[in-house]
N, C-alpha and C. Protein backbone atom coordinates (compact mmCIF):
# COMPACT_ATOMS: atom_id res chain seq x y z
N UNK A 1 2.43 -6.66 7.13
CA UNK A 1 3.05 -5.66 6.29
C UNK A 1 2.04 -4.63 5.82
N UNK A 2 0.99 -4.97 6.04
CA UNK A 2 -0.18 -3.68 5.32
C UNK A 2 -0.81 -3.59 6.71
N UNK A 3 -1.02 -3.55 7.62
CA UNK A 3 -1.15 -2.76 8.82
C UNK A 3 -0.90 -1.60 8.71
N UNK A 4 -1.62 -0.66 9.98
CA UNK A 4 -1.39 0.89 9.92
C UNK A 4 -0.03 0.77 10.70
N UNK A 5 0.78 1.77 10.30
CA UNK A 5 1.95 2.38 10.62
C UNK A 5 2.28 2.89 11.84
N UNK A 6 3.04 2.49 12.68
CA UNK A 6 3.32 3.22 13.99
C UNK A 6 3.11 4.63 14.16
N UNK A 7 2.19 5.19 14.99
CA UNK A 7 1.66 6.71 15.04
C UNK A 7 2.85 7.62 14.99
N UNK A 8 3.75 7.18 15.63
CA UNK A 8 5.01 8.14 15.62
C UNK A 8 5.42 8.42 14.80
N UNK A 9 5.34 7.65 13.25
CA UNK A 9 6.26 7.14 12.13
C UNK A 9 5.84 8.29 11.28
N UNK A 10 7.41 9.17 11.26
CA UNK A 10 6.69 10.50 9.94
C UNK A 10 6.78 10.48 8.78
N UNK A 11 5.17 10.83 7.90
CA UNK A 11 4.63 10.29 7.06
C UNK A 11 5.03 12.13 5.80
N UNK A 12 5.59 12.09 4.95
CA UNK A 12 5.74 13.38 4.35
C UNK A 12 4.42 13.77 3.41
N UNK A 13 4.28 14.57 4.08
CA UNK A 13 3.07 15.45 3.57
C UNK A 13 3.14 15.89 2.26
N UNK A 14 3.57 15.98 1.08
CA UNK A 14 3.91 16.33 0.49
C UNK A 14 3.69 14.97 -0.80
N UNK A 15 3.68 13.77 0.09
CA UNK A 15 2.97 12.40 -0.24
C UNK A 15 2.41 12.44 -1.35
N UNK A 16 2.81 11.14 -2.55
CA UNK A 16 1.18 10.95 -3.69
C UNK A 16 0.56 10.12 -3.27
N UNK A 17 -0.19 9.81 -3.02
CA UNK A 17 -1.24 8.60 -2.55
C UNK A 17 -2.07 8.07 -3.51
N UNK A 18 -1.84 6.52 -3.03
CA UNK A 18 -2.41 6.09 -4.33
C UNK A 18 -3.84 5.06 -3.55
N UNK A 19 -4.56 4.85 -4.15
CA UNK A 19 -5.78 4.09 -3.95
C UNK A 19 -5.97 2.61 -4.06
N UNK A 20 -6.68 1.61 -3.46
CA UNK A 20 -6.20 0.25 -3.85
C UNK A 20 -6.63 -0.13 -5.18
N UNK A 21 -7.49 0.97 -5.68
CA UNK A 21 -7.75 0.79 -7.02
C UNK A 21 -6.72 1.29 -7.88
N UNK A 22 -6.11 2.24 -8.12
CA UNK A 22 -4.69 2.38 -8.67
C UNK A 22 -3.76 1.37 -8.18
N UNK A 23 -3.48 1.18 -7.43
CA UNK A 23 -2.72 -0.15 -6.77
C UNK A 23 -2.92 -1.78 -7.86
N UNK A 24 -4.18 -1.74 -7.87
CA UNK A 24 -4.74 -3.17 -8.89
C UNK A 24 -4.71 -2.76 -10.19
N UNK A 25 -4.60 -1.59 -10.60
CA UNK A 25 -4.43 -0.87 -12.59
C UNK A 25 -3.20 -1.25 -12.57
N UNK A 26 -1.97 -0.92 -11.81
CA UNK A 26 -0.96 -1.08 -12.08
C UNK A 26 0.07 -2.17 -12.07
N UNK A 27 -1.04 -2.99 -10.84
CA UNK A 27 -0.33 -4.80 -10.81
C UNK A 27 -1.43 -5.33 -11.97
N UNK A 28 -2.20 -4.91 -12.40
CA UNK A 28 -3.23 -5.84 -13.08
C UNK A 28 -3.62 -7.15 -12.07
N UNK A 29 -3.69 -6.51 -11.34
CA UNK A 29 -4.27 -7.70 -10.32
C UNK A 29 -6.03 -7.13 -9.91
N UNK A 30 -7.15 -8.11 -9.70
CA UNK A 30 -8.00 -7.87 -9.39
C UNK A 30 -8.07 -7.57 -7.78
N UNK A 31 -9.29 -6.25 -7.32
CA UNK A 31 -9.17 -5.80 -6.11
C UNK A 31 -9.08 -6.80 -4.88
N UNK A 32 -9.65 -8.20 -5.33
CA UNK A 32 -9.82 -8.83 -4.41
C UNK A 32 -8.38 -9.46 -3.83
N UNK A 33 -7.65 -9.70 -4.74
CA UNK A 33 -6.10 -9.99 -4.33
C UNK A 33 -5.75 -9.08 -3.50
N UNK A 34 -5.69 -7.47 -3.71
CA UNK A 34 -5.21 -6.99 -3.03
C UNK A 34 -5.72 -6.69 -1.78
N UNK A 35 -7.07 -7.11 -1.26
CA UNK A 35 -7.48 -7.28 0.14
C UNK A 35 -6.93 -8.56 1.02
N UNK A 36 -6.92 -9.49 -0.07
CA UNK A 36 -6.48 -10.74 0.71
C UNK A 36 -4.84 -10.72 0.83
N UNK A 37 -4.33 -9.77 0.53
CA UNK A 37 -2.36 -9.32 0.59
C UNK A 37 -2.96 -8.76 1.83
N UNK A 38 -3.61 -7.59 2.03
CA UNK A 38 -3.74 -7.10 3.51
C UNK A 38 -4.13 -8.17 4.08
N UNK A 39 -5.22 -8.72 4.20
CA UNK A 39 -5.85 -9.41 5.16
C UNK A 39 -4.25 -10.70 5.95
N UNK A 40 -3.60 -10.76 5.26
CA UNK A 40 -2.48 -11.75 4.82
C UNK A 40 -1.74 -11.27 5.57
N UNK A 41 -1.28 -9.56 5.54
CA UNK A 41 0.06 -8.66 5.54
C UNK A 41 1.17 -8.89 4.85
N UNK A 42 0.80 -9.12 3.69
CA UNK A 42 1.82 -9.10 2.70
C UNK A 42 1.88 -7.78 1.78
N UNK A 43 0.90 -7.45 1.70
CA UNK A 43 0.87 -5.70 0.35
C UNK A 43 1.76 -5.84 1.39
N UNK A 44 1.51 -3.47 0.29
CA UNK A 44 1.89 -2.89 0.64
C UNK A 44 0.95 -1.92 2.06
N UNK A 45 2.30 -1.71 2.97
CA UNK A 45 1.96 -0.61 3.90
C UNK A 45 0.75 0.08 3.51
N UNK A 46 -0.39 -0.17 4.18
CA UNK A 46 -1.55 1.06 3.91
C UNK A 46 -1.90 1.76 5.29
N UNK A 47 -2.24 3.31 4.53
CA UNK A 47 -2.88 4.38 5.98
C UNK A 47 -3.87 4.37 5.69
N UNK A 48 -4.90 4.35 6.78
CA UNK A 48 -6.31 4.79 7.06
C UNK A 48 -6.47 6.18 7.20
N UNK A 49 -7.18 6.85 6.50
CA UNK A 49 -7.48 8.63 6.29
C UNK A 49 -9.02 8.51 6.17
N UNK A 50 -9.17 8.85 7.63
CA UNK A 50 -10.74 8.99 7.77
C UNK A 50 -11.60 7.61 7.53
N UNK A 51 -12.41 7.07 6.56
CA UNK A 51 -12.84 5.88 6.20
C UNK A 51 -12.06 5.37 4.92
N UNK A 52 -11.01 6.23 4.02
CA UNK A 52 -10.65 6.04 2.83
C UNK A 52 -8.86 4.82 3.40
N UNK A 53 -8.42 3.81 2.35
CA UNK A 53 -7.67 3.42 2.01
C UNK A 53 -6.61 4.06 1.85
N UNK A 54 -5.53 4.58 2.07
CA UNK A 54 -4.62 5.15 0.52
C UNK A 54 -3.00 4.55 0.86
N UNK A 55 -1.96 4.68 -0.20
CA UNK A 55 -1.18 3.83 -0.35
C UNK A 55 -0.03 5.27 -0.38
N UNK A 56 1.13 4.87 0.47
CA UNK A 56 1.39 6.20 -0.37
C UNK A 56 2.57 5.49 -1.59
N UNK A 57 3.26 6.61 -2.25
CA UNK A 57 3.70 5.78 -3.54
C UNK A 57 5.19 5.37 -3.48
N UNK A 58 5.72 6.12 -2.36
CA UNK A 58 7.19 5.66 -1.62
C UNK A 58 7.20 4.11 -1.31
N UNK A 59 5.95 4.15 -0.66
CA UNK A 59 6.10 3.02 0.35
C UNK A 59 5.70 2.11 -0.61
N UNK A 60 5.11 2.12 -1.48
CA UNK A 60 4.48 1.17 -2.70
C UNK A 60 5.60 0.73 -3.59
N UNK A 61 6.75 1.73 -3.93
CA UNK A 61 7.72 1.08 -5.17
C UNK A 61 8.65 0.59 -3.84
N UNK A 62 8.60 1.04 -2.56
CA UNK A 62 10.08 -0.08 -1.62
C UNK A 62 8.94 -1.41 -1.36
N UNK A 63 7.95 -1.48 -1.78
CA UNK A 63 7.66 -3.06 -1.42
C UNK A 63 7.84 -3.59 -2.78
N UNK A 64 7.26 -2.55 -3.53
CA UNK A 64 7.66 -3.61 -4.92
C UNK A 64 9.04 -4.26 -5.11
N UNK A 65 10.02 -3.70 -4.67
CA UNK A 65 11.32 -3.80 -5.34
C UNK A 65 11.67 -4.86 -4.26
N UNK A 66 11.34 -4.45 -3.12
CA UNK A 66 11.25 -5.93 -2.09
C UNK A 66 10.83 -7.20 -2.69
N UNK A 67 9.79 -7.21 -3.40
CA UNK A 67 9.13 -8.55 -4.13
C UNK A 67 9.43 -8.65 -5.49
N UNK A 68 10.49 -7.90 -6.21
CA UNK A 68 11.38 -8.46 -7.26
C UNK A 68 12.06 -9.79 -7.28
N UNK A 69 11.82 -10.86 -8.25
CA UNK A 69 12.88 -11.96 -8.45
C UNK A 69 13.71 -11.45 -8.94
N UNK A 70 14.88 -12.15 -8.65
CA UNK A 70 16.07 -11.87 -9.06
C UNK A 70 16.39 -12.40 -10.20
């Protein structure tokens, strides 16, 4: 699930992108969780931009709401 995205897959430019460090402020989770969710593929969807991380923030609240208890 946090794999890069099928090249074809259109990404809107217009995008907020968020960082895995904003990503861990807002779960209060430490960074290292959220490497081992990728390493896992459980996060969220992340793009590679050059050497940088980023999250975008679409794709971040449809996983959250995916991993809501009911």
């Amino acid at each position: 699930m946090t794999t890069t995205p099928k090249r074809n897959q259109p990404v809107e430019v217009d995008e907020h992108w968020l960082t895995p460090k904003e990503i861990c402020a807002r779960l209060q989770i430490p960074e290292q969780t959220f490497y081992q969710w990728r390493a896992k593929h459980v996060g969220p969807p992340a793009y590679r931009i050059g050497r940088h991380l980023r999250i975008s923030h679409a794709d971040f609240v449809a996983w959250l709401s995916l991993h809501a208890e009911s």
